[in-house]
C-alpha atoms as a PDB file:
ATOM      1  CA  UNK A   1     -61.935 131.133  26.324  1.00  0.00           C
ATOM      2  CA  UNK A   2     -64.994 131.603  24.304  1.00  0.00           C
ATOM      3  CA  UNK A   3     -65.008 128.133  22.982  1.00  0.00           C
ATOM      4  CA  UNK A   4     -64.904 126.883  26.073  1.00  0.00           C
ATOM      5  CA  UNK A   5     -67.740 128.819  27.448  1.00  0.00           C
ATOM      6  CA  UNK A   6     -69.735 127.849  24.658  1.00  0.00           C
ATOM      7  CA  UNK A   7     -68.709 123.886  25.110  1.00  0.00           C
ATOM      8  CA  UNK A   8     -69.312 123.984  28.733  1.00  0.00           C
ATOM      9  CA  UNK A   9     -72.683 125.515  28.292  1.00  0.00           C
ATOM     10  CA  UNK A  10     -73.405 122.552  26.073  1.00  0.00           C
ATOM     11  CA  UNK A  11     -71.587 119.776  28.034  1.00  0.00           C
ATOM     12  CA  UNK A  12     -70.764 121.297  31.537  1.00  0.00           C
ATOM     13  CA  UNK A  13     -69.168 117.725  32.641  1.00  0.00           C
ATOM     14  CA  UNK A  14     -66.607 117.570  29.992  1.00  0.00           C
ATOM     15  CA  UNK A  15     -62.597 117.936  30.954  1.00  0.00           C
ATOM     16  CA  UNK A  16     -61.386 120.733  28.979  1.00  0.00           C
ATOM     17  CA  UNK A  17     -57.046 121.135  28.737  1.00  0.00           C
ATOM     18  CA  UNK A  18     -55.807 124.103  27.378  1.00  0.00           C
ATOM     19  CA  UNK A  19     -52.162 124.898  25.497  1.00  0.00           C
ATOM     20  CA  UNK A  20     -50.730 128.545  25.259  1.00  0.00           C
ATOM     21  CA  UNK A  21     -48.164 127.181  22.566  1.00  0.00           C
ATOM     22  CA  UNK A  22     -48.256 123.821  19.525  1.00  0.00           C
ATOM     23  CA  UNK A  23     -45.274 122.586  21.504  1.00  0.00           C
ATOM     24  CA  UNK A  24     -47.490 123.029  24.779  1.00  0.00           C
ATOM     25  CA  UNK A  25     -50.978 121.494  22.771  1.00  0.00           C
ATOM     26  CA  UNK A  26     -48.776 118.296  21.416  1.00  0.00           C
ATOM     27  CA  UNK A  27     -47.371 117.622  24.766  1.00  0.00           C
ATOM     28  CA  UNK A  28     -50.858 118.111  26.616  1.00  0.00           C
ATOM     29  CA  UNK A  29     -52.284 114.909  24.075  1.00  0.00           C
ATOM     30  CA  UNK A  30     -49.418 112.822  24.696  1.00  0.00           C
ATOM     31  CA  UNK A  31     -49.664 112.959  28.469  1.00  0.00           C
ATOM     32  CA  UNK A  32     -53.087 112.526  28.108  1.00  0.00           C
ATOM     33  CA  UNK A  33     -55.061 111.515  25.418  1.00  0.00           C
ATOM     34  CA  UNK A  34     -58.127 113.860  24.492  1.00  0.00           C
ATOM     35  CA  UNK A  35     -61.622 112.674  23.080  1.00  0.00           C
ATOM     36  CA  UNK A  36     -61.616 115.413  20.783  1.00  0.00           C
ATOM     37  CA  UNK A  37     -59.447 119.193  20.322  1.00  0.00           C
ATOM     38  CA  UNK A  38     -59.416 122.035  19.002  1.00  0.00           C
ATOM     39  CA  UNK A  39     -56.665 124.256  17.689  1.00  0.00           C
ATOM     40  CA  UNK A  40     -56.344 127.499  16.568  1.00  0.00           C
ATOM     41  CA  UNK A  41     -53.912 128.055  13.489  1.00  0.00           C
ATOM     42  CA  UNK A  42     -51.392 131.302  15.065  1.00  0.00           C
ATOM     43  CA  UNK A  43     -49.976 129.911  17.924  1.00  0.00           C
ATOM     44  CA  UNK A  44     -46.637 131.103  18.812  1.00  0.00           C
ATOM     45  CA  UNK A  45     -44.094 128.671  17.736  1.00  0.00           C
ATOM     46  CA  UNK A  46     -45.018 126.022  15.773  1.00  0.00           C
ATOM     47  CA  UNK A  47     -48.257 127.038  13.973  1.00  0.00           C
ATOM     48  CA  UNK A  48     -51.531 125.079  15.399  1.00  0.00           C
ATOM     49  CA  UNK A  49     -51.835 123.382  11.760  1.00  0.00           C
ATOM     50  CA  UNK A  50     -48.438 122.188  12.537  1.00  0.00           C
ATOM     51  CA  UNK A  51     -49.165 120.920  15.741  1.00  0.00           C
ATOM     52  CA  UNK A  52     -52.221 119.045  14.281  1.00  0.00           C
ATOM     53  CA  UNK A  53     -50.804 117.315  11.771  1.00  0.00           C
ATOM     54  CA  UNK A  54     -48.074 116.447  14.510  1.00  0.00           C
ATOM     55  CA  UNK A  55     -50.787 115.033  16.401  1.00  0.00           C
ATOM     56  CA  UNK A  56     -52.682 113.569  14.195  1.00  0.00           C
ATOM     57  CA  UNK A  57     -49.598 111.399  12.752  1.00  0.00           C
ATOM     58  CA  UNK A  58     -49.867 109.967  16.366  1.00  0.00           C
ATOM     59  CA  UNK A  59     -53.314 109.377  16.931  1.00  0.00           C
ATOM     60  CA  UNK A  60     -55.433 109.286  13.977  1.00  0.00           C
ATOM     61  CA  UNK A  61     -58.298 108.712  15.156  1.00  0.00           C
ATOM     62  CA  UNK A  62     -58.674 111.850  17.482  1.00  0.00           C
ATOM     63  CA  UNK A  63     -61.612 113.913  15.847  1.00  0.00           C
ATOM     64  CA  UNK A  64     -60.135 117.602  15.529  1.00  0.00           C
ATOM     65  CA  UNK A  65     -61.464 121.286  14.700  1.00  0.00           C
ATOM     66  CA  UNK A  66     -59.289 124.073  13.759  1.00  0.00           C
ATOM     67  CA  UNK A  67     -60.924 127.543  14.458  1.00  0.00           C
ATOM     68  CA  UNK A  68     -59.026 130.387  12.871  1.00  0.00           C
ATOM     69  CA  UNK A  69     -59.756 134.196  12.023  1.00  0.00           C
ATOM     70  CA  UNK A  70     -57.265 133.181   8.965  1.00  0.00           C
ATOM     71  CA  UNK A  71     -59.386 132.199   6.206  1.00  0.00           C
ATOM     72  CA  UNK A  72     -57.091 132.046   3.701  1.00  0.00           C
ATOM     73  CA  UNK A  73     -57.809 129.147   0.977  1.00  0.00           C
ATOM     74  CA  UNK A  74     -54.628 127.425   1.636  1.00  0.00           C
ATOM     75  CA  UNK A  75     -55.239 126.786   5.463  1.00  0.00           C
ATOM     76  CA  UNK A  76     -58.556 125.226   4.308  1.00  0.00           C
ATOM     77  CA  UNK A  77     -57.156 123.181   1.927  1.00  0.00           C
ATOM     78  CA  UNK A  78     -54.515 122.236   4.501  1.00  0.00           C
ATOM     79  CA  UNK A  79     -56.796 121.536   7.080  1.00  0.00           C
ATOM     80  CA  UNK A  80     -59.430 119.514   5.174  1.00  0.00           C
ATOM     81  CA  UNK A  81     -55.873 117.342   3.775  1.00  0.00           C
ATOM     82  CA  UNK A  82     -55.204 116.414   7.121  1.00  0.00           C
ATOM     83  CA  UNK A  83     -59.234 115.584   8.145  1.00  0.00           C
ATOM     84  CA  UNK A  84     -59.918 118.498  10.612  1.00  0.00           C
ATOM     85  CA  UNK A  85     -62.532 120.627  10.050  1.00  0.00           C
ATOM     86  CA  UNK A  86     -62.243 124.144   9.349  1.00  0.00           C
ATOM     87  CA  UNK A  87     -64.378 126.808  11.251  1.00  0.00           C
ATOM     88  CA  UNK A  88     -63.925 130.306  10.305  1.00  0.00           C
ATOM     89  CA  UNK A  89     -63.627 132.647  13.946  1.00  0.00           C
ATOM     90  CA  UNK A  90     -65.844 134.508  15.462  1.00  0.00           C
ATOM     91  CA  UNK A  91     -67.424 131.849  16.909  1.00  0.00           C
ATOM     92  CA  UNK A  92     -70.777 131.438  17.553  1.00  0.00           C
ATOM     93  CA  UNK A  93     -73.592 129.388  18.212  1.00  0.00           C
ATOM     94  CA  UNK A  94     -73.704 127.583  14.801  1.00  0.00           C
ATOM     95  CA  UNK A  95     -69.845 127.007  14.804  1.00  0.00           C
ATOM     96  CA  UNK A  96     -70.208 125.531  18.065  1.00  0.00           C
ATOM     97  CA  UNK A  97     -72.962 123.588  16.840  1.00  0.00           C
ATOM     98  CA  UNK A  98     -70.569 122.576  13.782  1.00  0.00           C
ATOM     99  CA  UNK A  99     -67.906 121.450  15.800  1.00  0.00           C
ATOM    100  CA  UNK A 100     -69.903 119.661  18.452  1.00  0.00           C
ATOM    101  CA  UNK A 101     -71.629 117.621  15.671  1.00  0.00           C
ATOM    102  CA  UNK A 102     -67.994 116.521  13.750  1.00  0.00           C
ATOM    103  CA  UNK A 103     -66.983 115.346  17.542  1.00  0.00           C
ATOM    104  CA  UNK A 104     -69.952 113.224  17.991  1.00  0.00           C
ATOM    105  CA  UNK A 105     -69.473 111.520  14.580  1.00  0.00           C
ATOM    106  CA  UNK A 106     -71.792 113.507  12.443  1.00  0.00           C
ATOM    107  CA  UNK A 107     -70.523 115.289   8.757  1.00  0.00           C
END
Protein backbone atom coordinates (compact mmCIF):
# COMPACT_ATOMS: atom_id res chain seq x y z
CA UNK A 1 0.00 0.00 0.00
CA UNK A 2 2.79 2.35 0.58
CA UNK A 3 4.24 1.93 -2.81
CA UNK A 4 1.33 2.70 -4.23
CA UNK A 5 0.73 5.84 -2.37
CA UNK A 6 4.02 6.93 -3.19
CA UNK A 7 3.51 6.02 -7.17
CA UNK A 8 0.21 7.64 -7.27
CA UNK A 9 1.53 10.77 -5.72
CA UNK A 10 4.02 10.77 -8.55
CA UNK A 11 1.76 9.55 -11.43
CA UNK A 12 -1.90 9.80 -10.11
CA UNK A 13 -3.23 8.53 -13.74
CA UNK A 14 -1.43 5.31 -13.75
CA UNK A 15 -3.53 1.76 -13.43
CA UNK A 16 -2.14 0.07 -10.53
CA UNK A 17 -3.19 -4.14 -10.12
CA UNK A 18 -2.40 -5.68 -7.08
CA UNK A 19 -1.70 -9.69 -6.18
CA UNK A 20 -2.08 -11.08 -2.52
CA UNK A 21 -0.18 -14.33 -3.74
CA UNK A 22 2.93 -15.18 -6.92
CA UNK A 23 0.24 -17.48 -8.26
CA UNK A 24 -2.27 -14.41 -8.00
CA UNK A 25 0.74 -11.67 -9.43
CA UNK A 26 1.57 -14.22 -12.54
CA UNK A 27 -2.00 -14.61 -13.40
CA UNK A 28 -2.79 -10.73 -13.02
CA UNK A 29 0.23 -10.15 -16.07
CA UNK A 30 -1.09 -12.75 -18.19
CA UNK A 31 -4.63 -11.42 -18.27
CA UNK A 32 -3.27 -8.26 -18.68
CA UNK A 33 -0.07 -7.16 -19.54
CA UNK A 34 1.57 -4.45 -17.14
CA UNK A 35 4.00 -1.53 -18.25
CA UNK A 36 6.04 -2.16 -15.39
CA UNK A 37 5.66 -4.31 -11.59
CA UNK A 38 6.76 -4.67 -8.67
CA UNK A 39 7.10 -7.65 -6.38
CA UNK A 40 7.90 -8.23 -3.08
CA UNK A 41 10.11 -11.44 -2.36
CA UNK A 42 7.70 -13.34 0.80
CA UNK A 43 4.63 -13.89 -0.75
CA UNK A 44 2.76 -16.81 0.39
CA UNK A 45 3.18 -19.60 -1.98
CA UNK A 46 5.46 -19.32 -4.51
CA UNK A 47 8.07 -16.73 -3.40
CA UNK A 48 7.76 -13.21 -5.43
CA UNK A 49 11.41 -14.00 -6.93
CA UNK A 50 9.75 -17.05 -8.16
CA UNK A 51 6.97 -15.45 -9.61
CA UNK A 52 9.35 -12.97 -11.40
CA UNK A 53 11.43 -15.08 -12.98
CA UNK A 54 8.07 -16.92 -14.00
CA UNK A 55 7.12 -13.80 -15.52
CA UNK A 56 9.85 -12.64 -16.86
CA UNK A 57 10.46 -16.05 -18.94
CA UNK A 58 7.16 -14.77 -20.58
CA UNK A 59 7.65 -11.32 -21.20
CA UNK A 60 11.09 -10.14 -21.12
CA UNK A 61 10.82 -7.07 -21.76
CA UNK A 62 8.54 -5.99 -18.76
CA UNK A 63 10.84 -3.61 -16.61
CA UNK A 64 10.52 -5.06 -12.91
CA UNK A 65 11.50 -3.97 -9.18
CA UNK A 66 11.62 -6.28 -6.35
CA UNK A 67 11.24 -4.45 -2.92
CA UNK A 68 12.06 -6.68 0.01
CA UNK A 69 12.87 -6.17 3.86
CA UNK A 70 15.13 -9.45 3.01
CA UNK A 71 18.43 -8.23 2.19
CA UNK A 72 20.17 -11.16 2.17
CA UNK A 73 23.14 -11.30 -0.57
CA UNK A 74 21.68 -14.18 -2.32
CA UNK A 75 18.23 -12.50 -3.18
CA UNK A 76 20.38 -9.69 -4.67
CA UNK A 77 22.36 -11.75 -6.58
CA UNK A 78 19.19 -13.55 -7.66
CA UNK A 79 17.42 -10.63 -8.51
CA UNK A 80 20.11 -8.69 -10.42
CA UNK A 81 20.54 -12.54 -12.51
CA UNK A 82 17.19 -12.23 -13.62
CA UNK A 83 17.42 -8.09 -14.51
CA UNK A 84 15.11 -6.67 -11.74
CA UNK A 85 16.29 -4.30 -9.58
CA UNK A 86 16.69 -4.72 -6.03
CA UNK A 87 15.34 -2.08 -3.48
CA UNK A 88 15.93 -2.73 0.07
CA UNK A 89 12.24 -1.93 2.20
CA UNK A 90 11.33 0.66 3.98
CA UNK A 91 10.55 2.55 1.24
CA UNK A 92 10.92 5.94 0.80
CA UNK A 93 11.22 8.79 -1.29
CA UNK A 94 14.61 7.88 -2.90
CA UNK A 95 13.52 4.18 -3.48
CA UNK A 96 10.59 5.44 -5.13
CA UNK A 97 12.66 7.70 -7.00
CA UNK A 98 14.94 4.50 -7.84
CA UNK A 99 12.30 2.52 -9.08
CA UNK A 100 10.44 5.17 -11.01
CA UNK A 101 13.71 5.99 -12.90
CA UNK A 102 14.55 1.93 -13.89
CA UNK A 103 10.70 2.04 -15.27
CA UNK A 104 11.24 4.98 -17.42
CA UNK A 105 14.45 3.51 -18.93
CA UNK A 106 17.06 5.14 -16.82
CA UNK A 107 20.12 2.89 -14.84
Amino acid sequence: MIIRAHVLAKHPAWLISEAVNGAEAIALVDQDLPDYCTMDINMPGISGTDAAEIILAKYPALRMVLFSANIQEANQVRATALGIIFVAKPVTEKSIAQTLNHFAGAQ
